[in-house]
N, C-alpha and C. Protein backbone atom coordinates (compact mmCIF):
# COMPACT_ATOMS: atom_id res chain seq x y z
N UNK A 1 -118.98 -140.65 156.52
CA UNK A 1 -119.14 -141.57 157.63
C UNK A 1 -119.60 -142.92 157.10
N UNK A 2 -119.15 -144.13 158.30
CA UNK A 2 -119.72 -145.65 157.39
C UNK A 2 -120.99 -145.96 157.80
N UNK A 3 -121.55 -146.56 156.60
CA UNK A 3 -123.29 -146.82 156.39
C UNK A 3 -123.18 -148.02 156.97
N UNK A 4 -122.42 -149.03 156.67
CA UNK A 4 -122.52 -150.47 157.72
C UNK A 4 -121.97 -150.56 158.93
N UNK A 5 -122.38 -151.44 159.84
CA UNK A 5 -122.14 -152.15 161.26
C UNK A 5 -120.63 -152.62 160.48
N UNK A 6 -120.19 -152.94 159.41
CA UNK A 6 -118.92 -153.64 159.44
C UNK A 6 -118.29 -153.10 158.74
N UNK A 7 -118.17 -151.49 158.24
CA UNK A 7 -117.71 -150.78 158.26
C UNK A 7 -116.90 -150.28 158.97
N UNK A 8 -117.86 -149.66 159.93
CA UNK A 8 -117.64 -148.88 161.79
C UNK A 8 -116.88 -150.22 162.55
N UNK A 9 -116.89 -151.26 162.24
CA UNK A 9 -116.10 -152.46 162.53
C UNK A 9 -114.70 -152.13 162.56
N UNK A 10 -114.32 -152.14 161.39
CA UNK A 10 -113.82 -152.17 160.38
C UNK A 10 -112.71 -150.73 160.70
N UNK A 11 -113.06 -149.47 161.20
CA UNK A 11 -112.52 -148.31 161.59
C UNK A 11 -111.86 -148.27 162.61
N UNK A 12 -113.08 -149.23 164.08
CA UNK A 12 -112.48 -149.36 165.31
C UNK A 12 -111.07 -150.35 165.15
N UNK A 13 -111.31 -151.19 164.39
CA UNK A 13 -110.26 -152.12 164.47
C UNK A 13 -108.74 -151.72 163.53
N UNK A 14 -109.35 -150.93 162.76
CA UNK A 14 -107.40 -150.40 161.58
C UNK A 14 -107.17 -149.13 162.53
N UNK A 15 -107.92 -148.66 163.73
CA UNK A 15 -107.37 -147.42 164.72
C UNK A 15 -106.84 -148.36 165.93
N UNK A 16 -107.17 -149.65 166.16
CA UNK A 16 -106.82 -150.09 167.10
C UNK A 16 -105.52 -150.37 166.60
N UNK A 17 -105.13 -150.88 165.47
CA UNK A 17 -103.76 -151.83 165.22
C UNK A 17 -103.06 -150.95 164.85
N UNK A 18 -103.45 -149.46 164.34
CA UNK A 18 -102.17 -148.53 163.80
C UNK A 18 -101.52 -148.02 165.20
N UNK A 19 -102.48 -147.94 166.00
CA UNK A 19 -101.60 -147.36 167.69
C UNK A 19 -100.66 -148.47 167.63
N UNK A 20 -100.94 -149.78 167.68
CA UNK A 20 -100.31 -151.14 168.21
C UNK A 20 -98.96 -150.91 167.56
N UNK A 21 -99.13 -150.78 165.81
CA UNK A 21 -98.03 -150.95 165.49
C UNK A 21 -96.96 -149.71 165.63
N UNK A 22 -97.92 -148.48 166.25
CA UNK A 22 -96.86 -147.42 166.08
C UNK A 22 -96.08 -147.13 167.26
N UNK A 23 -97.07 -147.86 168.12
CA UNK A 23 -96.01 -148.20 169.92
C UNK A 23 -94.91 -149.06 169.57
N UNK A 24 -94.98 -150.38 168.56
CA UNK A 24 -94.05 -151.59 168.87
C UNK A 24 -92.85 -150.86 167.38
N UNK A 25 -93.10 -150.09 166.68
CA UNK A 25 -92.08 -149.50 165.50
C UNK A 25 -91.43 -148.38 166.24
N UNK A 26 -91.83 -147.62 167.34
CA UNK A 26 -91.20 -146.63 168.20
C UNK A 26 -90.79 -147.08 169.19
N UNK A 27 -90.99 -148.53 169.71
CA UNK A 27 -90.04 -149.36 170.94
C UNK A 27 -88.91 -149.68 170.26
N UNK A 28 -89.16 -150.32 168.78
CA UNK A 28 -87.93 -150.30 168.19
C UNK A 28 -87.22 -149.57 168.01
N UNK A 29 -87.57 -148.52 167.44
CA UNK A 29 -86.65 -147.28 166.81
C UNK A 29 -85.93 -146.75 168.12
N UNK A 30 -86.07 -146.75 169.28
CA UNK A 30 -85.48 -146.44 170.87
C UNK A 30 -84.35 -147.45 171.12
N UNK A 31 -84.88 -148.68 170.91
CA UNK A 31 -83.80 -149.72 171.22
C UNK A 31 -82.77 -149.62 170.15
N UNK A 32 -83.04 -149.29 169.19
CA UNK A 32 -81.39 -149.66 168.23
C UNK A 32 -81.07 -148.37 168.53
N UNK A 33 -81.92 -146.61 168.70
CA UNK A 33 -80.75 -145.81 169.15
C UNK A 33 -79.86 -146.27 170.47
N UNK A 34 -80.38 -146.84 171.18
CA UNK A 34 -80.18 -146.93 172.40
C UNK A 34 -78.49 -148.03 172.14
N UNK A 35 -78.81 -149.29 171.33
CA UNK A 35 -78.10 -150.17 170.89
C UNK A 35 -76.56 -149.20 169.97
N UNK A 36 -77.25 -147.96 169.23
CA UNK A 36 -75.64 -147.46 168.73
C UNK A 36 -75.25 -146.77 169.11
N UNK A 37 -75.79 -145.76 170.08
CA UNK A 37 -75.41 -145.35 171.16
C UNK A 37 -73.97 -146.05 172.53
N UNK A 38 -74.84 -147.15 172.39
CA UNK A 38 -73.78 -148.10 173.85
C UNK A 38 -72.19 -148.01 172.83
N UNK A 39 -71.36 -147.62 174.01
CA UNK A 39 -69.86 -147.80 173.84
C UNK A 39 -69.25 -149.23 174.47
N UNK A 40 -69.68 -150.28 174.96
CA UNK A 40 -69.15 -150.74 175.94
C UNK A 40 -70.04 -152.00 174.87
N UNK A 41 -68.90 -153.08 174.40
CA UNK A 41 -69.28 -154.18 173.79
C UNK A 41 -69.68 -155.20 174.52
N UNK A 42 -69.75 -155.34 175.78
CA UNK A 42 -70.07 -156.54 176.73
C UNK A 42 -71.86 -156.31 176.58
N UNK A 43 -72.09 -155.00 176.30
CA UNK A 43 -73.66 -154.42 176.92
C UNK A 43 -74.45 -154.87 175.68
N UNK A 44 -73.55 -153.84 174.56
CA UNK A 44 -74.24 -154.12 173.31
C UNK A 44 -74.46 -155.74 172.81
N UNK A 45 -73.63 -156.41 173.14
CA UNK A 45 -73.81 -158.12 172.50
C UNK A 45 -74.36 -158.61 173.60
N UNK A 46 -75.50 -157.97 174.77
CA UNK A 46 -76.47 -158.85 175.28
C UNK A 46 -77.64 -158.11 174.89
N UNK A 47 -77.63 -156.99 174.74
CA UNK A 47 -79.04 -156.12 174.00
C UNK A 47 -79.54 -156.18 172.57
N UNK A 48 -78.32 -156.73 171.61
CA UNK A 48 -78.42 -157.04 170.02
C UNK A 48 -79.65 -158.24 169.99
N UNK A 49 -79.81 -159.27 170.91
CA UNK A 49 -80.61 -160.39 170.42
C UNK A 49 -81.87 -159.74 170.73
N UNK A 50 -82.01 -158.43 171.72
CA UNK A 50 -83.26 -158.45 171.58
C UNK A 50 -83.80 -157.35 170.99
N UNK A 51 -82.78 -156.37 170.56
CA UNK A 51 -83.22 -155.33 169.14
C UNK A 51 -83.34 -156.89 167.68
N UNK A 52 -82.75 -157.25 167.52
CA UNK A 52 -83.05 -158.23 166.06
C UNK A 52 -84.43 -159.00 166.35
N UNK A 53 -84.49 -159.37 167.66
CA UNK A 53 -85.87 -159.94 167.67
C UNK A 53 -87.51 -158.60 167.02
N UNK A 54 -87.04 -157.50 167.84
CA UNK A 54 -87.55 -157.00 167.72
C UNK A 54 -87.82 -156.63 166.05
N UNK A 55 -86.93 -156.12 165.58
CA UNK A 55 -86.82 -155.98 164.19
C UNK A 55 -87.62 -157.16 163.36
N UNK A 56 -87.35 -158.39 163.86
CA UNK A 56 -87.89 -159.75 163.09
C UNK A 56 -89.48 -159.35 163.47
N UNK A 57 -89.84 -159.11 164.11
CA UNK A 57 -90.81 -158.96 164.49
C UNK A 57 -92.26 -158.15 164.09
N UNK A 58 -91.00 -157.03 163.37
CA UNK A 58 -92.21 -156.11 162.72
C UNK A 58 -91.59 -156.42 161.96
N UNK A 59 -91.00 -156.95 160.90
CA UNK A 59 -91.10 -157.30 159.60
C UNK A 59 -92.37 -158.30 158.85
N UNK A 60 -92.27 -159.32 160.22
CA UNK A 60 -93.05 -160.46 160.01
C UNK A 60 -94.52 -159.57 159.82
N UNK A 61 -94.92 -159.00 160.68
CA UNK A 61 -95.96 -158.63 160.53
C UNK A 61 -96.06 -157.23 159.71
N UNK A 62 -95.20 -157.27 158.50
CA UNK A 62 -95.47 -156.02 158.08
C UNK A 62 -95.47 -154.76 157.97
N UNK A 63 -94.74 -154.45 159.49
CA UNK A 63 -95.41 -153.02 160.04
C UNK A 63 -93.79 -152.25 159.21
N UNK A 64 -92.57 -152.97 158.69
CA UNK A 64 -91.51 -152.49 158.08
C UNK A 64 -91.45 -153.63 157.23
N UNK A 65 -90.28 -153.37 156.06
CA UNK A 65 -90.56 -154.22 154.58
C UNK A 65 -89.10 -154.88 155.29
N UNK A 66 -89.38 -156.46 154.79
CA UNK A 66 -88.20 -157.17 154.71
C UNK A 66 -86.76 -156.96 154.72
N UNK A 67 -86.91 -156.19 153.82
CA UNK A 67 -85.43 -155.55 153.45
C UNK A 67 -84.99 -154.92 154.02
N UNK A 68 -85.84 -154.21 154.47
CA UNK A 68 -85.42 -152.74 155.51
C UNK A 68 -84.89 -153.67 156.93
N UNK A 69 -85.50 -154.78 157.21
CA UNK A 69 -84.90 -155.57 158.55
C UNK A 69 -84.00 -155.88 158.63
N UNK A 70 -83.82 -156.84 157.62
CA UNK A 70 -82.48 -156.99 157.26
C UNK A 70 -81.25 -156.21 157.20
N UNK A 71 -81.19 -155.04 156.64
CA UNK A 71 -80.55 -154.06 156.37
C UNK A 71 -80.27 -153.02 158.03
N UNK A 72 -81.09 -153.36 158.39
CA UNK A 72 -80.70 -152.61 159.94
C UNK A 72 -79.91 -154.05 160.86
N UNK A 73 -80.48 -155.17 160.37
CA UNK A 73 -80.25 -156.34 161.53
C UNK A 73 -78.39 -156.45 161.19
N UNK A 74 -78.19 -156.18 159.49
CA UNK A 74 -76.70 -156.05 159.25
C UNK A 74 -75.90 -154.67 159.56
N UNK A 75 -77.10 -154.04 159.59
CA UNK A 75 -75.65 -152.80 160.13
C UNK A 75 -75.55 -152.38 161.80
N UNK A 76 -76.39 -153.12 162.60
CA UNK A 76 -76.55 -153.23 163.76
C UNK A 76 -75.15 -153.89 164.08
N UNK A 77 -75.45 -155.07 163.59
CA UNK A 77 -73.93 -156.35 163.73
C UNK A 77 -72.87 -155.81 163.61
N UNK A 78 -72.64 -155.36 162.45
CA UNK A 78 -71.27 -154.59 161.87
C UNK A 78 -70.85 -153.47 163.14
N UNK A 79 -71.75 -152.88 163.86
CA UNK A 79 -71.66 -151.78 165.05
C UNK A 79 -71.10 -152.44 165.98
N UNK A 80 -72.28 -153.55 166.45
CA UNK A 80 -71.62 -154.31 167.53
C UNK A 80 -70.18 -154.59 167.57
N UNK A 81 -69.67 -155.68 166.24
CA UNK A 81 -68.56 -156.30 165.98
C UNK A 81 -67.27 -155.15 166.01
N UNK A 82 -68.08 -153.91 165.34
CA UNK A 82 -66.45 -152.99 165.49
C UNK A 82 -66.34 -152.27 167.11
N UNK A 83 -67.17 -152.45 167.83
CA UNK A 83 -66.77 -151.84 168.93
C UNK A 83 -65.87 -152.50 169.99
């Protein structure tokens, strides 16, 4: 258990942000199934800007590595474009 006040700080706050980020990495992970799922290209090329936002989003902050954004934000496109 922690001996300092900013320790126990310190616990409340990396339990507060791992929920945060594991709600906003599982909103994502819903929206792009949801995104390769759709058959109907009118739907998917108004829902793509806001799965990539999303994606940009937890990259920026870390919660997925750069690359990995990228790499979904291009094979997202490539889905869209062939349907």
């Amino acid at each position: 258990m922690a001996n300092h006040k900013s320790a126990l700080k310190r616990i409340r706050s990396n339990e507060a942000k791992r929920l945060r980020n594991r709600y906003q990495h599982r909103t994502t992970r819903n929206a792009i199934k949801k995104l390769r799922d759709m058959t109907s290209k009118s739907d998917a090329e108004k829902l793509f800007p806001s799965v990539v936002s999303m994606v940009d989003k937890l990259a920026k902050n870390n919660i997925i590595h750069a690359n990995k954004a990228a790499n979904l934000k291009s094979s997202l496109a490539k889905h869209v474009a062939s349907l």
